[in-house]
Protein backbone atom coordinates (compact mmCIF):
# COMPACT_ATOMS: atom_id res chain seq x y z
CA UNK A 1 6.15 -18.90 15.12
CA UNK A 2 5.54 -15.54 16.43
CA UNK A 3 8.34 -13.71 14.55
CA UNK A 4 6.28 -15.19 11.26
CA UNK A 5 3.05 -14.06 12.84
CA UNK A 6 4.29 -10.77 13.19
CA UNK A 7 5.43 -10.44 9.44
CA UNK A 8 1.94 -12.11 8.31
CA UNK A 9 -0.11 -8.92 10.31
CA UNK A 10 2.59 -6.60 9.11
CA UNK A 11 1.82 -7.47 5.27
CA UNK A 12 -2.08 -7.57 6.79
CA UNK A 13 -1.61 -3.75 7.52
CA UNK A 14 0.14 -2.53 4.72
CA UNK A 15 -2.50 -4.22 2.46
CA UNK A 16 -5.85 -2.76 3.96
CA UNK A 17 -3.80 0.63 4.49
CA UNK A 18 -3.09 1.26 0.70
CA UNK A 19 -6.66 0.56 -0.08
CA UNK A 20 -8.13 2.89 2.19
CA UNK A 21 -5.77 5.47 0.54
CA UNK A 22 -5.18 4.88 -2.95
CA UNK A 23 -8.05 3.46 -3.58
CA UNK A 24 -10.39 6.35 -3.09
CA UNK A 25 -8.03 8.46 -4.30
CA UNK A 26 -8.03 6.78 -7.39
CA UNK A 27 -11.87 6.99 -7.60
CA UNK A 28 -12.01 10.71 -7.22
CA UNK A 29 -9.22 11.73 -9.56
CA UNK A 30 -10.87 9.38 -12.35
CA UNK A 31 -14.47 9.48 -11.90
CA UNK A 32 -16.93 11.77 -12.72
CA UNK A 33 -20.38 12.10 -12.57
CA UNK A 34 -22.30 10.48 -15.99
CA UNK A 35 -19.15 8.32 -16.70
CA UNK A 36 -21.26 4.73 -16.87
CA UNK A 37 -19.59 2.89 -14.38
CA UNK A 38 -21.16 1.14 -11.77
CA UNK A 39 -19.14 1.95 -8.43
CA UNK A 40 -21.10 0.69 -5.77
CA UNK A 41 -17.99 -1.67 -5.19
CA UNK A 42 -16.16 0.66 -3.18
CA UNK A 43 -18.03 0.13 -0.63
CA UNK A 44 -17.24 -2.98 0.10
CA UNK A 45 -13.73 -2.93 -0.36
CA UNK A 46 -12.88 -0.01 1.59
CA UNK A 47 -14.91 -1.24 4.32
CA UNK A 48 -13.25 -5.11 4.07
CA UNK A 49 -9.55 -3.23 4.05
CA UNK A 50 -10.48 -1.23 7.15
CA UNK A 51 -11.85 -4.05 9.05
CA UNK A 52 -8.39 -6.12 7.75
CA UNK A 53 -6.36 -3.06 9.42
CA UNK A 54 -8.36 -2.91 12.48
CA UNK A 55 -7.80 -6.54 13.11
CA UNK A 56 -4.28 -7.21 12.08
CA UNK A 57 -3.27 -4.07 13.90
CA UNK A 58 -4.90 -5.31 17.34
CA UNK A 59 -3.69 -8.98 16.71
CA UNK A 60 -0.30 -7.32 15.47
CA UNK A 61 0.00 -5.96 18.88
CA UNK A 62 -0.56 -9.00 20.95
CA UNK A 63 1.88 -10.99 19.09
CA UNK A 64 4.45 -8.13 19.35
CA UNK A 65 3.96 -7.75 23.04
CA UNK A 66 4.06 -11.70 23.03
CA UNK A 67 7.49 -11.69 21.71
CA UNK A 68 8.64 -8.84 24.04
CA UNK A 69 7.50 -10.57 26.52
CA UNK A 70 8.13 -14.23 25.71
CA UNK A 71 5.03 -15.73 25.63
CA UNK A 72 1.39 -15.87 24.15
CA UNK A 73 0.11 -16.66 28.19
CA UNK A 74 2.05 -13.58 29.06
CA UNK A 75 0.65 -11.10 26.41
CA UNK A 76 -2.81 -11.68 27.87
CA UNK A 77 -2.13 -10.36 30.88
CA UNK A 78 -3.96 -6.73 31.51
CA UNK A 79 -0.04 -5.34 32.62
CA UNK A 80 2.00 -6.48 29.70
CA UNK A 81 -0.50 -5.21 27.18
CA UNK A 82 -0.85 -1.62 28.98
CA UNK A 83 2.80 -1.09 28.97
CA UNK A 84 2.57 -2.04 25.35
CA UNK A 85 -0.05 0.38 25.01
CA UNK A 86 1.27 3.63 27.11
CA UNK A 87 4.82 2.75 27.40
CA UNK A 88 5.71 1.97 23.87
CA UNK A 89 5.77 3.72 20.43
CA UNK A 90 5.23 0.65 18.54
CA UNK A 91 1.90 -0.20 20.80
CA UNK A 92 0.12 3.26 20.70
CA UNK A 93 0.75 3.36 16.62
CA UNK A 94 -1.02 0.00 16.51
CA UNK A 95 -3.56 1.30 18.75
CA UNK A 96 -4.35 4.58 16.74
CA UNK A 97 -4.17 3.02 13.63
CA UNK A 98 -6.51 0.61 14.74
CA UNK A 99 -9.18 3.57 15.39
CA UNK A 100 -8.38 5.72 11.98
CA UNK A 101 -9.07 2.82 10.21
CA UNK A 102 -12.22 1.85 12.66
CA UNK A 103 -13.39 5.63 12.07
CA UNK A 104 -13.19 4.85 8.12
CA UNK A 105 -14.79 1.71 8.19
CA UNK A 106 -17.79 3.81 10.12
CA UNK A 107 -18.23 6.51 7.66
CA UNK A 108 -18.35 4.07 4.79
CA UNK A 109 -20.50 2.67 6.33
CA UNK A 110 -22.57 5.81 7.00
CA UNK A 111 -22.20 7.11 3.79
CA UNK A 112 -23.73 6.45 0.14
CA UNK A 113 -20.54 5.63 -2.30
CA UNK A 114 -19.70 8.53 -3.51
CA UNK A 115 -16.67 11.74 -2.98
CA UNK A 116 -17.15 12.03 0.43
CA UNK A 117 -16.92 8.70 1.42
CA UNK A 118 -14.04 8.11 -0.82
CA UNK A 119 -12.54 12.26 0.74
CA UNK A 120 -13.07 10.61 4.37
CA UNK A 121 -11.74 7.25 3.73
CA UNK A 122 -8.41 8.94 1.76
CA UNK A 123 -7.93 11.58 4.86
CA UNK A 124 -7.96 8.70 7.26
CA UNK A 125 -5.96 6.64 5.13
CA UNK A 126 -3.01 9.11 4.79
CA UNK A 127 -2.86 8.52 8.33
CA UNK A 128 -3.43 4.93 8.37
CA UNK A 129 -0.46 4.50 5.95
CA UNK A 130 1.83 7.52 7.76
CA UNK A 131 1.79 5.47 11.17
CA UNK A 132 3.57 2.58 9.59
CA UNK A 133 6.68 5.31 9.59
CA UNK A 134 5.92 6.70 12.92
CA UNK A 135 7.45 2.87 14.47
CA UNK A 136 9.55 2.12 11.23
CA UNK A 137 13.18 2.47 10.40
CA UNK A 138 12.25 6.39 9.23
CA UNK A 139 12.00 7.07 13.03
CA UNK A 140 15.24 5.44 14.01
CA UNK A 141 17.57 8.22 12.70
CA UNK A 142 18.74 10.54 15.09
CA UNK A 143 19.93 14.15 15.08
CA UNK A 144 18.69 17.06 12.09
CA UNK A 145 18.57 14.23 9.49
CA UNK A 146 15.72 12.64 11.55
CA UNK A 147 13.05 14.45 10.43
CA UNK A 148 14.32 14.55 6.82
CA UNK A 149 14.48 10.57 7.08
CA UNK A 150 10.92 10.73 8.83
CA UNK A 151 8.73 12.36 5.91
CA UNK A 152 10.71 10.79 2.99
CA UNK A 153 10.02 7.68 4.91
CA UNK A 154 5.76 8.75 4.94
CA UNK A 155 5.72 10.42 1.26
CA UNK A 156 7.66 6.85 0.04
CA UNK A 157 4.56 4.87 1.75
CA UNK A 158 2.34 7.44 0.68
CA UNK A 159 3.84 6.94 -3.22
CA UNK A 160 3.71 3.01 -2.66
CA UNK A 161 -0.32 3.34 -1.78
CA UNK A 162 -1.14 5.61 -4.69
CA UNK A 163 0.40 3.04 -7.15
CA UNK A 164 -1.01 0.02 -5.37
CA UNK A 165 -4.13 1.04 -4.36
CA UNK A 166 -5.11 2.10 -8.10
CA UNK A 167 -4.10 -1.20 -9.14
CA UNK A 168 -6.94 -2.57 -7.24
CA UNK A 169 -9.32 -0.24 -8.15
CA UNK A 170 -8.63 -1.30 -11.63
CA UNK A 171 -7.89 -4.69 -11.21
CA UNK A 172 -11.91 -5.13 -9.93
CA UNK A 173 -13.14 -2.63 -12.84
CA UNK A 174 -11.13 -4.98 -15.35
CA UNK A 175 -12.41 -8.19 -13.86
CA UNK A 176 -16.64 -6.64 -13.53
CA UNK A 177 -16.80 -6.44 -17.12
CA UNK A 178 -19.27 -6.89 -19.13
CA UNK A 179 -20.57 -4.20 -16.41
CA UNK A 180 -18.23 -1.39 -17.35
CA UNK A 181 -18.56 0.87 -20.32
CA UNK A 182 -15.74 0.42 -22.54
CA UNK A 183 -15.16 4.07 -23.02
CA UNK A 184 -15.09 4.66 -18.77
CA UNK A 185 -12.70 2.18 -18.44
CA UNK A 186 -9.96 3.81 -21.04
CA UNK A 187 -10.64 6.89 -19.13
CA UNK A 188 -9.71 5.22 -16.03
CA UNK A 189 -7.03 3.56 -17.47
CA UNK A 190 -5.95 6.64 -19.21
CA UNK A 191 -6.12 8.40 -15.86
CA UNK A 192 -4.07 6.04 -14.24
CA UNK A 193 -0.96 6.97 -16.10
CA UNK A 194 -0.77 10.31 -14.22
CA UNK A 195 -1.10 9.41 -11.14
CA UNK A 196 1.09 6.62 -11.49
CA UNK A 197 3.96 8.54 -13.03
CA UNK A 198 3.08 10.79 -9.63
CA UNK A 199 3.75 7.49 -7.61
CA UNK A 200 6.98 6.31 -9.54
CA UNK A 201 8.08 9.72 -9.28
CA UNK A 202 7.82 9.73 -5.04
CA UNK A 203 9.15 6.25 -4.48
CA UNK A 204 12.63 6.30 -6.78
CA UNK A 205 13.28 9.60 -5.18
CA UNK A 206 12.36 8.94 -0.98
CA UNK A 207 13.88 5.24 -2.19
CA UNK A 208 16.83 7.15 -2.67
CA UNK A 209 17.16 8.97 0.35
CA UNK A 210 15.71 6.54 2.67
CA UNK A 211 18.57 3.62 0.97
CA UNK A 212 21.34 6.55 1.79
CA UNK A 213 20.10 6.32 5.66
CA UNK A 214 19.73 2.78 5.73
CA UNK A 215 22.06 1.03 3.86
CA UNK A 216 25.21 4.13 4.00
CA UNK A 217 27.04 4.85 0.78
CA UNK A 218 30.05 2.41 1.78
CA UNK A 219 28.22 -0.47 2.39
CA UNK A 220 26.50 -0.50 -0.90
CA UNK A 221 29.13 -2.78 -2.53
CA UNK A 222 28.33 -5.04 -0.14
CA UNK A 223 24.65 -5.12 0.04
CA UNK A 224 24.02 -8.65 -0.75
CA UNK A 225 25.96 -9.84 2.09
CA UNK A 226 23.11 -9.35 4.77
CA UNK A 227 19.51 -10.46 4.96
CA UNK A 228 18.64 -7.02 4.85
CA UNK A 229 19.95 -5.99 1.82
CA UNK A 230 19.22 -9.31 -0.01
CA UNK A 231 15.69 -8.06 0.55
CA UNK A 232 16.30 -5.01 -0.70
CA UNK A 233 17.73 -6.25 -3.87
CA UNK A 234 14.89 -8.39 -4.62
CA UNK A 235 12.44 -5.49 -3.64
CA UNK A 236 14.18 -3.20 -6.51
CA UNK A 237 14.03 -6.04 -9.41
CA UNK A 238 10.09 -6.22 -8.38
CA UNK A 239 9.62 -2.74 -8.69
CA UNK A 240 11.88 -3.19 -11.99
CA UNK A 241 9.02 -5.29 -13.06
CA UNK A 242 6.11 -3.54 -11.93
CA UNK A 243 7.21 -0.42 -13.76
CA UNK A 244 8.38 -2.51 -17.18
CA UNK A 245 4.42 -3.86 -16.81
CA UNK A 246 3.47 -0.26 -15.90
CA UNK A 247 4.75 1.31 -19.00
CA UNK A 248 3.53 -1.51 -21.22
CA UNK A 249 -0.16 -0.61 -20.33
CA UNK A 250 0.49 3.06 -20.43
CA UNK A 251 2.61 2.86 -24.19
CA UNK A 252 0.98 0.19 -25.37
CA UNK A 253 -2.41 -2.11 -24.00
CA UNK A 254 -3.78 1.53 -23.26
CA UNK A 255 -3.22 2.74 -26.34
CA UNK A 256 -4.35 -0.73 -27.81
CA UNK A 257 -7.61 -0.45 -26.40
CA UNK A 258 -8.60 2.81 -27.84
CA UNK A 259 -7.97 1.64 -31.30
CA UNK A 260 -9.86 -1.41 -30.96
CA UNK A 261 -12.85 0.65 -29.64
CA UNK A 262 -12.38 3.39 -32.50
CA UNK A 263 -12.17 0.68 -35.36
CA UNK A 264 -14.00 -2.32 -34.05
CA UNK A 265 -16.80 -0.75 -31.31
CA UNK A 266 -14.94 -4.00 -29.36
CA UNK A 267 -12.83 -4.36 -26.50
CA UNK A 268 -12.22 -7.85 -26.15
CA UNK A 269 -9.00 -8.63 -27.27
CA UNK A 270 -7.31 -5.76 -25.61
CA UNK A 271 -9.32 -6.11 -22.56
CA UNK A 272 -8.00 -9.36 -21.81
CA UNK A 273 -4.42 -8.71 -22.00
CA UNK A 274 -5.05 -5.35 -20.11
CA UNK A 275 -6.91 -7.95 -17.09
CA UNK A 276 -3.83 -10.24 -17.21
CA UNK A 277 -1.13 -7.11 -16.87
CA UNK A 278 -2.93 -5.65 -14.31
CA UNK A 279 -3.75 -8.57 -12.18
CA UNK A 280 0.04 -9.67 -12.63
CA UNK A 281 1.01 -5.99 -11.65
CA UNK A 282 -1.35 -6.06 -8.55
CA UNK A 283 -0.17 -9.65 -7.42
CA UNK A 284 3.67 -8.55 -7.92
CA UNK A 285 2.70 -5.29 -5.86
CA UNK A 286 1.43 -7.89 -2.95
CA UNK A 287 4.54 -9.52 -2.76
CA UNK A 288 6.71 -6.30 -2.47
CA UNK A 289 4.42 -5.75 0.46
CA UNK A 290 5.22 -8.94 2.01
CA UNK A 291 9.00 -8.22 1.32
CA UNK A 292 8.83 -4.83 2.90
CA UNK A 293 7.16 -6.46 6.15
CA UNK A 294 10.04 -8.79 6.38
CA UNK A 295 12.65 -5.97 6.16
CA UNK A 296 10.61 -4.21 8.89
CA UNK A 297 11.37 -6.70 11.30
CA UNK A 298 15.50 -6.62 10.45
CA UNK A 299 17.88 -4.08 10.99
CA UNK A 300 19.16 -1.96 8.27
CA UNK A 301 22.78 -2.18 7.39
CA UNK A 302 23.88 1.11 8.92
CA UNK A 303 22.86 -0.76 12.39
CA UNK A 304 25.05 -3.63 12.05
């Protein structure tokens, strides 16, 4: 029961921290001042995904000092949870990911929706979302090739919060309407193509390296034969499907829409099959989340 609680706060984590990031990040590289849209809603989402960091991180580490040391009755106890805290990697990443995202969730709060809000929340995010490498597999590798394994390991979780974290920016803009201009949302859906070929780009190339550290060039042909890499496989045909949804809105919904609006002054048709991509996309990104926070938990095939 623990082991699942562990995954559950894992996937918690992963889903406030590419919020923080990519959603701002989204906001400033799309938005501009006098572009219609009503964004008020930022607010309240990058303050809900810090708080969901912040409390999955500290309930994160109780259940993994629980399961180091065997019990619920003996995580409470003040010594087993300030080993956890001083003595171990995994409990002092918790602990100051817990506070990036609680210093986040406080300038949001501070500040009118707007860049630097969004500029504070993405700073703090980057380091929200580079702690999750800091105790992951990225830090296992030993020797030279440790630090190379170390940032691709970041940059690929950096890439994977771009992507995602854009998809939820848009997936609320898509699902607001009628209180989006038409126009601002091609724009935003226009400018999404960019940095999502940005994110693509990142994660097939760190997925690259990180799978040669990981899973070893001879035990490729055998990848299906542990948990692991079973995982793994169904983590690439998700991405396979996020990307063949990806390119259909770039190539053609996007392109879709702006016709429609040229032609017609309507967006309704076009709208609505852009809303069901996107919240499809968005929904299959969530469960390559939940996948990843399994495979956290397991060790790679180069450890077996």
């Amino acid at each position: 029961m623990l082991e699942i609680a562990v995954v559950a706060l894992r996937w918690l984590q992963y889903a406030g921290a590419v919020v923080l990031l990519g959603t701002p990040l989204f906001l400033l590289y799309t938005f501009r001042r006098g572009d219609g849209v009503d964004l008020t809603w930022s607010r309240a989402i990058l303050i809900g995904s810090g708080l969901v960091v912040v409390a999955s991180a500290l309930l994160a580490l109780l259940a993994q000092t629980a399961v180091m040391a065997g019990s619920l009755a003996e995580a409470i106890k003040p010594v087993s949870l300030s080993f956890m805290i001083t003595g171990t990697a995994l409990g002092k990443a918790m602990v100051a990911r817990a506070a990036l995202a609680l210093a986040a969730v406080v300038a949001v709060l501070a500040l009118r929706p707007g860049k630097t809000a969004w500029s504070i929340s993405l700073g703090l995010g980057l380091f929200v979302v580079a702690s999750f490498a800091w105790t992951g597999h990225g830090a296992a590798t030993e020797g030279p090739e440790g630090l190379v394994h170390l940032a691709s390991d970041i940059v690929h979780s950096v890439g994977a919060a771009l992507w995602l974290g854009a998809l939820v920016a848009l997936t609320i803009l898509l699902l607001r309407r009628p209180g989006v201009d038409d126009g601002a949302l091609y724009r935003a859906l226009h400018g999404f193509s960019g940095l999502g070929t940005l994110a693509v780009a990142l994660l097939v190339a760190t997925g690259l390296a990180n799978s040669w550290f990981l899973v070893g060039s001879e035990r490729f042909v055998n990848l299906g034969e542990s948990l692991y890499g079973q995982l793994l496989i169904a983590k690439l045909a998700l991405f396979v499907l996020m990307l063949g949804l990806a390119a259909d809105n770039r190539f053609r919904l996007t392109p879709a829409l702006r016709l429609e609006l040229e032609h017609t002054g309507q967006s309704i048709s076009a709208v609505r099959r852009l809303r069901r991509s996107i919240v499809t996309e968005t929904a299959l990104g969530l469960v390559v989340l939940a996948v990843v926070a399994l495979m956290g938990t397991l060790p790679p095939p180069v450890a077996t």
